[in-house]
Structure formats: structure tokens, C-alpha cells
PDB file of N, CA and C in Angstrom:
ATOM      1  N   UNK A   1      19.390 -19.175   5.304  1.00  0.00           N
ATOM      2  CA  UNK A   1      19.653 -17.890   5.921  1.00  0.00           C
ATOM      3  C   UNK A   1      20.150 -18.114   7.344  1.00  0.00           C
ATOM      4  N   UNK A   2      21.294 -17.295   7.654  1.00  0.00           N
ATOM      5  CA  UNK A   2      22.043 -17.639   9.047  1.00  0.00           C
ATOM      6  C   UNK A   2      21.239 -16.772   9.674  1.00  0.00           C
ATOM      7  N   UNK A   3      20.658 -17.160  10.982  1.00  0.00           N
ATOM      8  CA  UNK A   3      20.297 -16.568  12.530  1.00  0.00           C
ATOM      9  C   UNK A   3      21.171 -16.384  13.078  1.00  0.00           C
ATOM     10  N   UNK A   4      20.917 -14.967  13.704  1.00  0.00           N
ATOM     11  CA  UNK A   4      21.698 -14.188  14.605  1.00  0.00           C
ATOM     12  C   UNK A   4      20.496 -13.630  16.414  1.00  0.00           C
ATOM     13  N   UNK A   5      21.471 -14.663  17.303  1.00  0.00           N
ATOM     14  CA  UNK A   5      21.115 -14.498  18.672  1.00  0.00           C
ATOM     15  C   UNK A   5      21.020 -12.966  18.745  1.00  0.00           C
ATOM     16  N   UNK A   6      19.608 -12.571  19.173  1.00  0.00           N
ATOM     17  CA  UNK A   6      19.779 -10.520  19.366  1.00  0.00           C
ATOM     18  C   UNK A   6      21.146 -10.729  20.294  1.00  0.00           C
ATOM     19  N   UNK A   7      21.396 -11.034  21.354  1.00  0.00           N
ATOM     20  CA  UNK A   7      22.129 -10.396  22.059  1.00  0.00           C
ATOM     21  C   UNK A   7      23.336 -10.765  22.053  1.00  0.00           C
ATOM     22  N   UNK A   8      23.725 -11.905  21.239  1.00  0.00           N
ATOM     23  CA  UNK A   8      25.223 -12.716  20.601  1.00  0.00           C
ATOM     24  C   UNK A   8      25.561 -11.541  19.256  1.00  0.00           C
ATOM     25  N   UNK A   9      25.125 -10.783  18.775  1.00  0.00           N
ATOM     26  CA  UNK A   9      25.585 -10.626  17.616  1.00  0.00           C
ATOM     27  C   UNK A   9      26.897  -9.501  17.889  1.00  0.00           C
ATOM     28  N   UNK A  10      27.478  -9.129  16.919  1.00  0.00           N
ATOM     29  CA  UNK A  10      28.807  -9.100  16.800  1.00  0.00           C
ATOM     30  C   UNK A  10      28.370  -8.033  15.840  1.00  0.00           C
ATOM     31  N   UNK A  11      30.018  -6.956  15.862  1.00  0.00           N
ATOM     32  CA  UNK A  11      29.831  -6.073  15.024  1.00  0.00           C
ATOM     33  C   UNK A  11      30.175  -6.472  13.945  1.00  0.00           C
ATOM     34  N   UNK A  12      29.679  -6.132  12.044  1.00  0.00           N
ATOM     35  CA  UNK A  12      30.842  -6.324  11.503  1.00  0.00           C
ATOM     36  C   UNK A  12      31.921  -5.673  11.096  1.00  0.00           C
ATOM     37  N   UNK A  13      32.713  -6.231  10.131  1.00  0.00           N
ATOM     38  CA  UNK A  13      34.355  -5.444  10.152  1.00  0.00           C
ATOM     39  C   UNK A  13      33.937  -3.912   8.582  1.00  0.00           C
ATOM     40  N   UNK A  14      34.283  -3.468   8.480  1.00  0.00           N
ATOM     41  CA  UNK A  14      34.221  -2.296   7.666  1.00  0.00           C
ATOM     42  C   UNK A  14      34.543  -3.284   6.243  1.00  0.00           C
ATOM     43  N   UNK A  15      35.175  -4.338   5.645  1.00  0.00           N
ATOM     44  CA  UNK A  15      34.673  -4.652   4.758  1.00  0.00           C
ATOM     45  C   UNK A  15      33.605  -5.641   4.277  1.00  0.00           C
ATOM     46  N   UNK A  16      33.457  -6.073   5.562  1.00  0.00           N
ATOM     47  CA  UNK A  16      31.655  -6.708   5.574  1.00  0.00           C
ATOM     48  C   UNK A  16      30.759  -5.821   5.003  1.00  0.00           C
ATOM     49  N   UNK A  17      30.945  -4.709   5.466  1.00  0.00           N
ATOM     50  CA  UNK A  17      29.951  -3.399   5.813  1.00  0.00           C
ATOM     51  C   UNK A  17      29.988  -2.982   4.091  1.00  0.00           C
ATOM     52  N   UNK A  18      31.136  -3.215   3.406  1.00  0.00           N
ATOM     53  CA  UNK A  18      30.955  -2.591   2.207  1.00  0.00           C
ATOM     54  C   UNK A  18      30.223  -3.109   1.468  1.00  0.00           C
ATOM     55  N   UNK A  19      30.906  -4.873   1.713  1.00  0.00           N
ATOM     56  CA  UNK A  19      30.289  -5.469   0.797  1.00  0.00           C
ATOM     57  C   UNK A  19      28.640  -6.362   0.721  1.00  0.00           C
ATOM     58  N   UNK A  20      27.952  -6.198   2.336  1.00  0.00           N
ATOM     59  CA  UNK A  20      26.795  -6.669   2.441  1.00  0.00           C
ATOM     60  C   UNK A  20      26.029  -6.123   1.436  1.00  0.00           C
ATOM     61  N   UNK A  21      25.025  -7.141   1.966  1.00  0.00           N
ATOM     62  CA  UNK A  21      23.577  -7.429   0.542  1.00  0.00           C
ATOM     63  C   UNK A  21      22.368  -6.916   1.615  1.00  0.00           C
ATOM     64  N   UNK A  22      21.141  -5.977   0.715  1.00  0.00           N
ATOM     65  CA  UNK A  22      20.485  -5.135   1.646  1.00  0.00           C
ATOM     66  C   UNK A  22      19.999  -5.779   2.900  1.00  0.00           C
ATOM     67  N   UNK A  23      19.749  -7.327   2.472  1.00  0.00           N
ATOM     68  CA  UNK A  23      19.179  -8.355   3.618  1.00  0.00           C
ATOM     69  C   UNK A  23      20.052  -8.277   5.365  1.00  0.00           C
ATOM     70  N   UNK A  24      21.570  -8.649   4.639  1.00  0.00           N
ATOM     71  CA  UNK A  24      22.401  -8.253   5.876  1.00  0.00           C
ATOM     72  C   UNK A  24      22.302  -7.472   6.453  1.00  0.00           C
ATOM     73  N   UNK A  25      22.443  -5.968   5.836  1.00  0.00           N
ATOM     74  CA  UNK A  25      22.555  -4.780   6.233  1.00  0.00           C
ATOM     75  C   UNK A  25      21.064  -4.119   7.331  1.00  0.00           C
ATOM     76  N   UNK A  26      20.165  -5.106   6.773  1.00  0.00           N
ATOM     77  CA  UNK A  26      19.128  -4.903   7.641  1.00  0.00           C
ATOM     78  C   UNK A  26      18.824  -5.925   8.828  1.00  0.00           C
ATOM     79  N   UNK A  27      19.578  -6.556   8.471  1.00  0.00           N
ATOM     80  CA  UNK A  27      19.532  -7.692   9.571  1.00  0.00           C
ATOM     81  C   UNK A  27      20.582  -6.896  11.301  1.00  0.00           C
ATOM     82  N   UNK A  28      21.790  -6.424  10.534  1.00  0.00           N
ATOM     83  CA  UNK A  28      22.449  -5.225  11.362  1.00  0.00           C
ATOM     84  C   UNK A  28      21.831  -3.998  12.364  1.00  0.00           C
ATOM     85  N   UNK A  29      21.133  -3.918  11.233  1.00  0.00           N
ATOM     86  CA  UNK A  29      20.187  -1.969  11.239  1.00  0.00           C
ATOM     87  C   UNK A  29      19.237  -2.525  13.044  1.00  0.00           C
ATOM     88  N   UNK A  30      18.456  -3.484  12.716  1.00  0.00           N
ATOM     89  CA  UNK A  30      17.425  -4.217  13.492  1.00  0.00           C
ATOM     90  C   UNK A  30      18.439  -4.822  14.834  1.00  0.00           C
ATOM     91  N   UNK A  31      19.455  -5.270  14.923  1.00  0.00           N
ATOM     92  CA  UNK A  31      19.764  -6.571  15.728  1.00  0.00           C
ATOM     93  C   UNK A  31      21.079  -6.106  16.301  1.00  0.00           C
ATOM     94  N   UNK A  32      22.095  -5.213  16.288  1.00  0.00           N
ATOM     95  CA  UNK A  32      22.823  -4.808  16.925  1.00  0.00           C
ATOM     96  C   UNK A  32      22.657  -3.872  18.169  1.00  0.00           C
ATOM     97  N   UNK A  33      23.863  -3.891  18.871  1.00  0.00           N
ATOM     98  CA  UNK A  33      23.501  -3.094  20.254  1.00  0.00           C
ATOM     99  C   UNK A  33      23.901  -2.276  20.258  1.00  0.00           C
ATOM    100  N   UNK A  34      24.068  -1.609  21.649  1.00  0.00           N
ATOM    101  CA  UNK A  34      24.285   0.009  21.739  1.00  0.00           C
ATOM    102  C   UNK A  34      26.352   0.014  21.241  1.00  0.00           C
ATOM    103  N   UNK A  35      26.282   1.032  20.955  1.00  0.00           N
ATOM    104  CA  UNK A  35      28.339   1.098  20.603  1.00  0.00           C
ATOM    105  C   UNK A  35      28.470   1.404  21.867  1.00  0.00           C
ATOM    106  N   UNK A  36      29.931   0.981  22.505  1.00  0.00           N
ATOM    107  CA  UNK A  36      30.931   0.576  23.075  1.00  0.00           C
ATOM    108  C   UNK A  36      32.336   0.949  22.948  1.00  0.00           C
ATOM    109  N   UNK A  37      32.316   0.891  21.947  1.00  0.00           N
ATOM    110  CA  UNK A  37      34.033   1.456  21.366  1.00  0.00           C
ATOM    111  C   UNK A  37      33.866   2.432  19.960  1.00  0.00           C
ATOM    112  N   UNK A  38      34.868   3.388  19.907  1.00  0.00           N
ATOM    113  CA  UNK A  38      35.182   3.773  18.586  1.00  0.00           C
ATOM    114  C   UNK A  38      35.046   3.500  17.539  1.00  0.00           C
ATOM    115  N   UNK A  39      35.474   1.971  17.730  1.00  0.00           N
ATOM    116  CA  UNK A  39      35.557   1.426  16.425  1.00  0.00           C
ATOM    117  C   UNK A  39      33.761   1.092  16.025  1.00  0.00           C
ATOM    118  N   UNK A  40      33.192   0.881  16.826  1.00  0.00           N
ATOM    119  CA  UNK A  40      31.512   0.423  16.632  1.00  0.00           C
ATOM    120  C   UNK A  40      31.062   1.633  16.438  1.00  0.00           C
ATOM    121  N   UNK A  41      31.825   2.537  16.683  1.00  0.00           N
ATOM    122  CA  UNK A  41      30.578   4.187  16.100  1.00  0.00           C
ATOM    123  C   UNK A  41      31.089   4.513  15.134  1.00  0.00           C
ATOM    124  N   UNK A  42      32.446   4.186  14.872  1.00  0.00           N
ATOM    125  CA  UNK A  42      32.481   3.976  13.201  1.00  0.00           C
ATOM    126  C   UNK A  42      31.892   3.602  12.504  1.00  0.00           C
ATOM    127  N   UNK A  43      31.493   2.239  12.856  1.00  0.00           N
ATOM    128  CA  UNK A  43      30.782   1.211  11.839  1.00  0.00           C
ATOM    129  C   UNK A  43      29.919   1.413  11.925  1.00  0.00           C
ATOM    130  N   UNK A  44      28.952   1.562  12.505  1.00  0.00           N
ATOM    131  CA  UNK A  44      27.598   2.021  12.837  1.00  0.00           C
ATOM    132  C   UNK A  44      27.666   3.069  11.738  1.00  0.00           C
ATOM    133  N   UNK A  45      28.422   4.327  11.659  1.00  0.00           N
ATOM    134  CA  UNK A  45      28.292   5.425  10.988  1.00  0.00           C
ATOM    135  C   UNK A  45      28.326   5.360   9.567  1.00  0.00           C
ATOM    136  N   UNK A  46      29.083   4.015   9.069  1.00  0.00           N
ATOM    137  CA  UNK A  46      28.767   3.170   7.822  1.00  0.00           C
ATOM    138  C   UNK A  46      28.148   2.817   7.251  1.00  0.00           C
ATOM    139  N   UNK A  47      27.268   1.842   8.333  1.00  0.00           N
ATOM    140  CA  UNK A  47      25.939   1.242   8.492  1.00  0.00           C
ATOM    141  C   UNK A  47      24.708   2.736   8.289  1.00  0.00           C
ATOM    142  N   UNK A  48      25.084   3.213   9.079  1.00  0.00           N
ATOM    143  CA  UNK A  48      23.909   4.649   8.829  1.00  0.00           C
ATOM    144  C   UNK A  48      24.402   5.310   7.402  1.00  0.00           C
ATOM    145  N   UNK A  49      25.233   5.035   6.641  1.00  0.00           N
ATOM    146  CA  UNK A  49      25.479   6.007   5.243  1.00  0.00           C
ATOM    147  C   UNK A  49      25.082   4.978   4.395  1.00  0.00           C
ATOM    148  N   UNK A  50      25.040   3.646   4.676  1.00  0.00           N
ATOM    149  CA  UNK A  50      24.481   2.401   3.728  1.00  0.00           C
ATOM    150  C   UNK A  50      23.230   2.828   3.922  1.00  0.00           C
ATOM    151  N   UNK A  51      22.905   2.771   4.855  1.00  0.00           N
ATOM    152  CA  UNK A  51      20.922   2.606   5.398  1.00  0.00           C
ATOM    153  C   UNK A  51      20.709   4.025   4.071  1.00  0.00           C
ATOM    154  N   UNK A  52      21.074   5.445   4.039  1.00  0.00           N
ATOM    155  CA  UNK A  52      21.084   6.061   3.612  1.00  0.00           C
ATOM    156  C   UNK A  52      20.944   5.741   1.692  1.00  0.00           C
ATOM    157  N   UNK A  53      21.332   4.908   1.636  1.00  0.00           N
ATOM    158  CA  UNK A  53      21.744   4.624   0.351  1.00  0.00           C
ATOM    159  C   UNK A  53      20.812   3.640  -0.459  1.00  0.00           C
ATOM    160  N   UNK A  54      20.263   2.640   0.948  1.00  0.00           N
ATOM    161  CA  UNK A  54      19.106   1.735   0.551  1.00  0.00           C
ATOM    162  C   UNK A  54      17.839   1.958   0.815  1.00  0.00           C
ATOM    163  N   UNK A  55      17.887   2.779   1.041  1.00  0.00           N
ATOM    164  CA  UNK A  55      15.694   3.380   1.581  1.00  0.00           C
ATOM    165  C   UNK A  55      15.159   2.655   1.451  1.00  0.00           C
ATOM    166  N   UNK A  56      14.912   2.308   0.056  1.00  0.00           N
ATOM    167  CA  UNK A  56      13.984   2.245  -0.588  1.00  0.00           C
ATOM    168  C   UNK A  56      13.575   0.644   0.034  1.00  0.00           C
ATOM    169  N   UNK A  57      14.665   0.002  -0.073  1.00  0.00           N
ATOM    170  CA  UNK A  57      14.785  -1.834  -0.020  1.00  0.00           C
ATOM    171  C   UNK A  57      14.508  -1.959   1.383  1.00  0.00           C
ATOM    172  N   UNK A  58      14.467  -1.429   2.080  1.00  0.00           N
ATOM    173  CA  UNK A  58      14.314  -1.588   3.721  1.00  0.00           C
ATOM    174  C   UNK A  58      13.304  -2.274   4.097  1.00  0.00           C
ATOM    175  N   UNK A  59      12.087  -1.686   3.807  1.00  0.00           N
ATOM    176  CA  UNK A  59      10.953  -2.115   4.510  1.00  0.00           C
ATOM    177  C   UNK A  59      10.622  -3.363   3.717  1.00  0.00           C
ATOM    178  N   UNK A  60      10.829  -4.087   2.316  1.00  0.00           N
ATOM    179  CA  UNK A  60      11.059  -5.085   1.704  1.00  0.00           C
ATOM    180  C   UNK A  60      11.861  -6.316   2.604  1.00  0.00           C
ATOM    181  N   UNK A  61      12.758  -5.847   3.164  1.00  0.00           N
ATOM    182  CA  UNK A  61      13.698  -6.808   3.588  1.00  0.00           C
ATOM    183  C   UNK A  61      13.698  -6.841   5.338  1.00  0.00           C
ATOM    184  N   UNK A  62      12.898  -5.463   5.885  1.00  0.00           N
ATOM    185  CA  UNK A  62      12.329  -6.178   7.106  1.00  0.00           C
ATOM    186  C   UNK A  62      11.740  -6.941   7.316  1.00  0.00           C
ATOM    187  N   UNK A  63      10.370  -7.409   6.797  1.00  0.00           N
ATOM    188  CA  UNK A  63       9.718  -8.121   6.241  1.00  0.00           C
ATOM    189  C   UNK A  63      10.082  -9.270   6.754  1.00  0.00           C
ATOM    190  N   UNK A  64      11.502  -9.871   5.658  1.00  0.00           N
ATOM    191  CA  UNK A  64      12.106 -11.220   5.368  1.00  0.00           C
ATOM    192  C   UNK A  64      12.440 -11.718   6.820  1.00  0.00           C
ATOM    193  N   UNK A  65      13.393 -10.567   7.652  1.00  0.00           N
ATOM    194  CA  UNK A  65      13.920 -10.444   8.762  1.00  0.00           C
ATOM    195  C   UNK A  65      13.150 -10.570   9.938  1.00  0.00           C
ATOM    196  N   UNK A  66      12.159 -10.023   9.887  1.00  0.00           N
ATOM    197  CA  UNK A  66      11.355 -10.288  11.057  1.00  0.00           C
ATOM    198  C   UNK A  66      10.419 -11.926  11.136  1.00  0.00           C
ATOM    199  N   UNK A  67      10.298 -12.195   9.984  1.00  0.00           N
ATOM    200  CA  UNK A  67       9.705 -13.440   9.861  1.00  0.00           C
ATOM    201  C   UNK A  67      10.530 -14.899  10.553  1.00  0.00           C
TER     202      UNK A  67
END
């Protein structure tokens, strides 16, 4: 599993965003920063319609993430 520096991390691109696995997506949810540009409140707004979509798997895969 790749580590991500909290404050190195990077947005990802809108087809990252489609195609992440709930692990990623929570690894995102947790570890990204405030938006900056357009394009990051886009993605973010992605990220918030995924989060939407995975409820359920969340607190499963914080878990993994915080460990």
C-alpha cells in the first residue's frame, strides 16, 4: 500500500476519481487539503458524490487507513 505525505498529497485527475477502489477514495476523503482552484472543487465535488455512493464501506476502510 502506497503512503501519502498529509501535506505532499496531490489532487487526483477526474479519471482517477472514477476509477478508484473504496480504499483510495478514502485515503482522499481523510488526507487532502483545502481547494484552491476550480478544478479541485470540482473534484472534490466527485469525491463527495463517490463518498455518497460508498457509505457503507467507509468506516471499514478508515480503519485500514488510519493504521
Amino acid at each position: 500500500m502506497e503512503q501519502y505525505p498529509c501535506a505532499a498529497m496531490n489532487y487526483p485527475t477526474s479519471p482517477e476519481v472514477v476509477k478508484a477502489d473504496c480504499e483510495e477514495f478514502c485515503r482522499w476523503w481523510r488526507f487532502l487539503q483545502g481547494l484552491e482552484t476550480a478544478i479541485e472543487d470540482h473534484l472534490m465535488h466527485l469525491i463527495f458524490k463517490k463518498f455518497d455512493t460508498l457509505r457503507s464501506y467507509i468506516a471499514e476502510n478508515t480503519k485500514k487507513i488510519e493504521e
